[in-house]
N, C-alpha and C. Protein backbone atom coordinates (compact mmCIF):
# COMPACT_ATOMS: atom_id res chain seq x y z
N UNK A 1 -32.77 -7.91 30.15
CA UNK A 1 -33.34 -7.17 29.05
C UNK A 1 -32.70 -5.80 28.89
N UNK A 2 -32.23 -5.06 30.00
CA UNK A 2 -32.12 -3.79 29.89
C UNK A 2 -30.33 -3.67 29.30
N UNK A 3 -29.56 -4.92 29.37
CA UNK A 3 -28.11 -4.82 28.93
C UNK A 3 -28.30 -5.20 27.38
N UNK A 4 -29.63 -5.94 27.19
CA UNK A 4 -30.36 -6.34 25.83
C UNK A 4 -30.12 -5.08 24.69
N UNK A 5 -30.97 -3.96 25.27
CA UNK A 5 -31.57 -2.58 24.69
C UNK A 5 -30.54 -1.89 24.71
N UNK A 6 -29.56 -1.90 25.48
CA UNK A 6 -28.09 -1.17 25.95
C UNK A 6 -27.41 -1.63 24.60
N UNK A 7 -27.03 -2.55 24.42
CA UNK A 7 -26.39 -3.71 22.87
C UNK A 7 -26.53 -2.72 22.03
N UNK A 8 -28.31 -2.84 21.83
CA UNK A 8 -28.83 -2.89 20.31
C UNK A 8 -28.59 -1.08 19.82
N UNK A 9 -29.00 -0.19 21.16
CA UNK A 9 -28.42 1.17 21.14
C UNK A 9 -27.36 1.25 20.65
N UNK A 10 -26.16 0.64 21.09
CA UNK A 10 -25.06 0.86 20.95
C UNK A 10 -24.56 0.67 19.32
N UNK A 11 -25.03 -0.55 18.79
CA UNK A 11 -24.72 -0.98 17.30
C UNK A 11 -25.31 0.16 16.77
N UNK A 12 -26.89 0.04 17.06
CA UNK A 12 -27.55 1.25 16.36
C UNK A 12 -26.45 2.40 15.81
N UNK A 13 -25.99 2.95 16.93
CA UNK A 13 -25.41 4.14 17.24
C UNK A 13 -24.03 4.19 16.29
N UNK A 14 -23.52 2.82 16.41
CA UNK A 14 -21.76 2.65 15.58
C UNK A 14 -22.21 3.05 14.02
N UNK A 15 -23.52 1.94 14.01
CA UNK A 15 -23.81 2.03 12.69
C UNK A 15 -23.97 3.05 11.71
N UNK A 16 -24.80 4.28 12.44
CA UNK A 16 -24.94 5.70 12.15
C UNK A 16 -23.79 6.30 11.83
N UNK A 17 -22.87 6.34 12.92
CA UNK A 17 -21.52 7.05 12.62
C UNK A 17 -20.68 6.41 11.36
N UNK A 18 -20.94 5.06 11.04
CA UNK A 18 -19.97 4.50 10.41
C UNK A 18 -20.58 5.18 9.14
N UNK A 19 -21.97 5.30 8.98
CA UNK A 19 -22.95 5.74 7.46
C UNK A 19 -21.93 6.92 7.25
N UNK A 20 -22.46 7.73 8.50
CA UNK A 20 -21.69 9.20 8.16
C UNK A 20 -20.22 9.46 8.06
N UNK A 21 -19.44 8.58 8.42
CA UNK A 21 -18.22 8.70 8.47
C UNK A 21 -17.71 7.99 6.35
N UNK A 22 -18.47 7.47 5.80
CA UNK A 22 -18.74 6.27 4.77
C UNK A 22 -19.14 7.92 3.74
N UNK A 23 -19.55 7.96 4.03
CA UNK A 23 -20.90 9.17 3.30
C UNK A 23 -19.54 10.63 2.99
N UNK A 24 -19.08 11.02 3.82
CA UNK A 24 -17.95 11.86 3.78
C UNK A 24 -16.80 11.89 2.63
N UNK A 25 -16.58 13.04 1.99
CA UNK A 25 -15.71 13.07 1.58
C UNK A 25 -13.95 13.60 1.74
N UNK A 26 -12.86 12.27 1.03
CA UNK A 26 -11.60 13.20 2.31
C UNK A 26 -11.07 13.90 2.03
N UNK A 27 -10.45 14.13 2.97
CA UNK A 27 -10.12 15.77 2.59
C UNK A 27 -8.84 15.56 2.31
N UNK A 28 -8.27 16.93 1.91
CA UNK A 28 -6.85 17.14 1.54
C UNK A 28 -5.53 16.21 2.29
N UNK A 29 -5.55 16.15 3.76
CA UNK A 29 -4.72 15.15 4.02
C UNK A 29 -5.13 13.67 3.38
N UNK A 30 -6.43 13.16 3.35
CA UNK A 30 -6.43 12.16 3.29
C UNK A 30 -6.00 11.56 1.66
N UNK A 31 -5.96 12.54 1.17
CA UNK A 31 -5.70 12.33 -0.16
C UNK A 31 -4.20 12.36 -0.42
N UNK A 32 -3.58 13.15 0.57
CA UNK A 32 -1.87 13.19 0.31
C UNK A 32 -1.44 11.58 1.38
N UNK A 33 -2.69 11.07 2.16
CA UNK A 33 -2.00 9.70 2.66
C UNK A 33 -2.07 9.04 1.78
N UNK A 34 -3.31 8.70 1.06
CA UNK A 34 -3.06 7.98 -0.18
C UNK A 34 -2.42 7.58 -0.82
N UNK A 35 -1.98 9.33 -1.39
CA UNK A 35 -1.19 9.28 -2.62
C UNK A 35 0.76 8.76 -2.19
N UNK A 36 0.67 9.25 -0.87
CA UNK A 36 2.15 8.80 -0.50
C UNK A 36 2.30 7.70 -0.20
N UNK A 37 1.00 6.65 0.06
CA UNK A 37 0.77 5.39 0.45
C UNK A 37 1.27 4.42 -0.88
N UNK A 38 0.47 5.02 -2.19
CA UNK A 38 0.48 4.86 -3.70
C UNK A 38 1.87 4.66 -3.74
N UNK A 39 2.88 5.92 -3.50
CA UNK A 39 3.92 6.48 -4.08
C UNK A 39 4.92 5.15 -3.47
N UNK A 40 5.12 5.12 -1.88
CA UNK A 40 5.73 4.08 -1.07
C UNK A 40 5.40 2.48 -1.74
N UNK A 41 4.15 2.13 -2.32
CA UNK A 41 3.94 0.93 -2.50
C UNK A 41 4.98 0.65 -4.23
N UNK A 42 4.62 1.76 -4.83
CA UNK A 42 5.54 1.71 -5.95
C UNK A 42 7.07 2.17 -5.70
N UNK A 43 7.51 2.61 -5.28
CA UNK A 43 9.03 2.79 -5.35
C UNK A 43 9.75 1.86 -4.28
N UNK A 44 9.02 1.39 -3.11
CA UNK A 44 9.79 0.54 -2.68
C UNK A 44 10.73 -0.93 -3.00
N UNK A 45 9.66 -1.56 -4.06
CA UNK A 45 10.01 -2.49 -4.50
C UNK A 45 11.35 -2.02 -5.48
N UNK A 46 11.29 -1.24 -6.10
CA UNK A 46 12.24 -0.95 -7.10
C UNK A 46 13.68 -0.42 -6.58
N UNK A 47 13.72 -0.43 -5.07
CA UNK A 47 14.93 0.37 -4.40
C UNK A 47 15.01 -1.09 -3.92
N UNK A 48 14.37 -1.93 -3.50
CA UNK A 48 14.76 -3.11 -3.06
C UNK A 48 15.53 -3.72 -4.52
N UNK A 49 15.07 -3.56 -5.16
CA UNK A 49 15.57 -4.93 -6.43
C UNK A 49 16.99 -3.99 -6.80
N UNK A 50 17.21 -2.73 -6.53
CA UNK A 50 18.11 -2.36 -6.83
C UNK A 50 19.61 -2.36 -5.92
N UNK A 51 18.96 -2.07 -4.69
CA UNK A 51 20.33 -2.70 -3.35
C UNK A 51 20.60 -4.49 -3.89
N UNK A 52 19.44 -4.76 -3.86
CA UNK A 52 19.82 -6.14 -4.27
C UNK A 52 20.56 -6.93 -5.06
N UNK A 53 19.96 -6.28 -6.35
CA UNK A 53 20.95 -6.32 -7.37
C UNK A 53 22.44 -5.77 -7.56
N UNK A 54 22.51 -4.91 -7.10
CA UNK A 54 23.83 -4.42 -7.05
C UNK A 54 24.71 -4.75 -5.50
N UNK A 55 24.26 -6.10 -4.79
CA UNK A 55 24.90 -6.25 -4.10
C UNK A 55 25.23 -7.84 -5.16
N UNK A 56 24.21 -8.84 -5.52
CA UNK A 56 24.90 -9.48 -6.32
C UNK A 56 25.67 -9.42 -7.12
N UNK A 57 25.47 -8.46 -8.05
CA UNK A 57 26.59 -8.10 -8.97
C UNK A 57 27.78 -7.55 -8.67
N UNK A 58 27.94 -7.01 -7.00
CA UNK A 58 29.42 -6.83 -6.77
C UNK A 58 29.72 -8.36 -5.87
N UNK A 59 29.16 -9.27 -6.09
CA UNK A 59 29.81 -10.73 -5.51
C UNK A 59 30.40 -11.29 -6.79
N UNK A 60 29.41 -11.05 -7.91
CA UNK A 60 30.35 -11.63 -8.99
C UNK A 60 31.90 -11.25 -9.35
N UNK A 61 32.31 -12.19 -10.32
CA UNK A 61 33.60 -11.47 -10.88
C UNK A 61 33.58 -10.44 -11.74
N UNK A 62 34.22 -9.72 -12.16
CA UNK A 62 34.20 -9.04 -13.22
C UNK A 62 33.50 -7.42 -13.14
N UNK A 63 32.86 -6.96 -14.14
CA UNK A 63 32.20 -5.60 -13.61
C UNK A 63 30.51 -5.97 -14.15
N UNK A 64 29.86 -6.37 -14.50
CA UNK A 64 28.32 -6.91 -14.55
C UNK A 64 27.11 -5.81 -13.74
N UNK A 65 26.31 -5.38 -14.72
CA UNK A 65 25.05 -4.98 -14.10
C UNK A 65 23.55 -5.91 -13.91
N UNK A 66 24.02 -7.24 -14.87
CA UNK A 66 22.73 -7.79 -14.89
C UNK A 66 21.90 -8.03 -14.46
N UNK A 67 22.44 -8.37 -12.52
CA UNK A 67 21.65 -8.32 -11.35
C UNK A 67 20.50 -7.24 -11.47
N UNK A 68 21.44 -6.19 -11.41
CA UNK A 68 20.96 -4.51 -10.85
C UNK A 68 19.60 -4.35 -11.85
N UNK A 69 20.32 -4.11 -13.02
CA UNK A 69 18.79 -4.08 -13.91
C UNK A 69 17.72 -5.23 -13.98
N UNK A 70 18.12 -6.36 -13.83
CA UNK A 70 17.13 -7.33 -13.93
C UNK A 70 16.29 -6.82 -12.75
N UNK A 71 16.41 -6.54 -11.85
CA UNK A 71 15.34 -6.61 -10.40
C UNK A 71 14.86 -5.19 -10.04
N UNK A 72 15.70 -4.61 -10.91
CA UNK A 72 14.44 -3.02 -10.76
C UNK A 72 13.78 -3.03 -11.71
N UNK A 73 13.86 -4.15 -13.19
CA UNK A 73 12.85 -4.57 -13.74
C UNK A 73 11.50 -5.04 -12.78
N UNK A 74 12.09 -6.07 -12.42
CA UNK A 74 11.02 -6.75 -11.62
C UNK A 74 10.47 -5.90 -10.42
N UNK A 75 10.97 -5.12 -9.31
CA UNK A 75 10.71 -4.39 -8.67
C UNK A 75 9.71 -3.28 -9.31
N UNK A 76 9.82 -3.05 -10.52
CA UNK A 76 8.96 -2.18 -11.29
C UNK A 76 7.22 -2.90 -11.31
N UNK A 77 7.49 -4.26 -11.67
CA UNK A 77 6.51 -5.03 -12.11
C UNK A 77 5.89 -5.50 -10.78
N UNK A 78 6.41 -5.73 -9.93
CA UNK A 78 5.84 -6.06 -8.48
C UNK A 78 5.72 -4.38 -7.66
N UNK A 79 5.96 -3.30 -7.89
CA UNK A 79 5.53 -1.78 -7.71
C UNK A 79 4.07 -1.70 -8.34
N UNK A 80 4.14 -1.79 -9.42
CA UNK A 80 3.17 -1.76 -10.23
C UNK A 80 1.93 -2.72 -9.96
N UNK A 81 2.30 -3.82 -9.48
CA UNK A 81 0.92 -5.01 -9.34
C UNK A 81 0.74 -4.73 -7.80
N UNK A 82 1.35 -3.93 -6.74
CA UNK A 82 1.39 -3.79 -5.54
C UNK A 82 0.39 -2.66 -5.46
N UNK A 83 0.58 -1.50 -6.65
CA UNK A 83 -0.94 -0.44 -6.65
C UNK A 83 -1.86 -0.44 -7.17
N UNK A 84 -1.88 -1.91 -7.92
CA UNK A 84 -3.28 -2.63 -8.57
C UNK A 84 -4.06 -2.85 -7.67
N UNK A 85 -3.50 -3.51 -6.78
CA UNK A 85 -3.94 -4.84 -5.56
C UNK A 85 -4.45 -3.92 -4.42
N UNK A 86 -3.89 -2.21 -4.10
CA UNK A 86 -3.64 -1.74 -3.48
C UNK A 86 -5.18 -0.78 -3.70
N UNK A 87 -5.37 -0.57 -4.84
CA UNK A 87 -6.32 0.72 -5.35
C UNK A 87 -7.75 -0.71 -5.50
N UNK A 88 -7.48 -1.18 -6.13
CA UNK A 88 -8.22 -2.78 -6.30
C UNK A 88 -9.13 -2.86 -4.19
N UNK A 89 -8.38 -3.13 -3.77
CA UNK A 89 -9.12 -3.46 -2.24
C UNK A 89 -9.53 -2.78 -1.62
N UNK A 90 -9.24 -1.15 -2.19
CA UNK A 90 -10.02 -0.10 -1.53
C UNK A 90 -10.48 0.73 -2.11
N UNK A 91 -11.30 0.07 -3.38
CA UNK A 91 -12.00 0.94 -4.05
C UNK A 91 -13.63 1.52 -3.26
């Protein structure tokens, strides 16, 4: 019984902190992790589609950007649905 009451203290206890920790508002760092979290989820994709692209387009013949722009298109569009999904799950 007494490792019983020990348990239920203990949840008790997480639970409280978690209210108050829930209840809080963040502060200035937590808002620049965010926002650099934001910033990283959108520009990464678009530096990817762009090495990318411009490594295909120097395999082709000739001088061609179509790679390059096509996939920082898309890198834009997968940036963009990455801080939907991103702001979306931790609202």
């Amino acid at each position: 019984m007494k490792t019983r009451e020990k348990f239920r203290a203990s949840v008790i206890s997480d639970a409280q902190r978690q209210r108050k920790f829930l209840s809080q508002r963040a502060g200035l760092f937590g808002f620049l992790v965010y926002g650099g979290t934001l910033g990283l989820l959108l520009v990464l994709p678009m530096v990817a589609g762009a090495y990318l692209g411009s490594w295909l387009d120097a395999q082709m013949a000739g001088y061609s950007t179509r790679w390059t722009v096509s996939l920082i298109i898309l890198g834009i569009v997968a940036g963009i649905w990455n801080v939907i999904w991103y702001i979306r799950g931790h609202e």
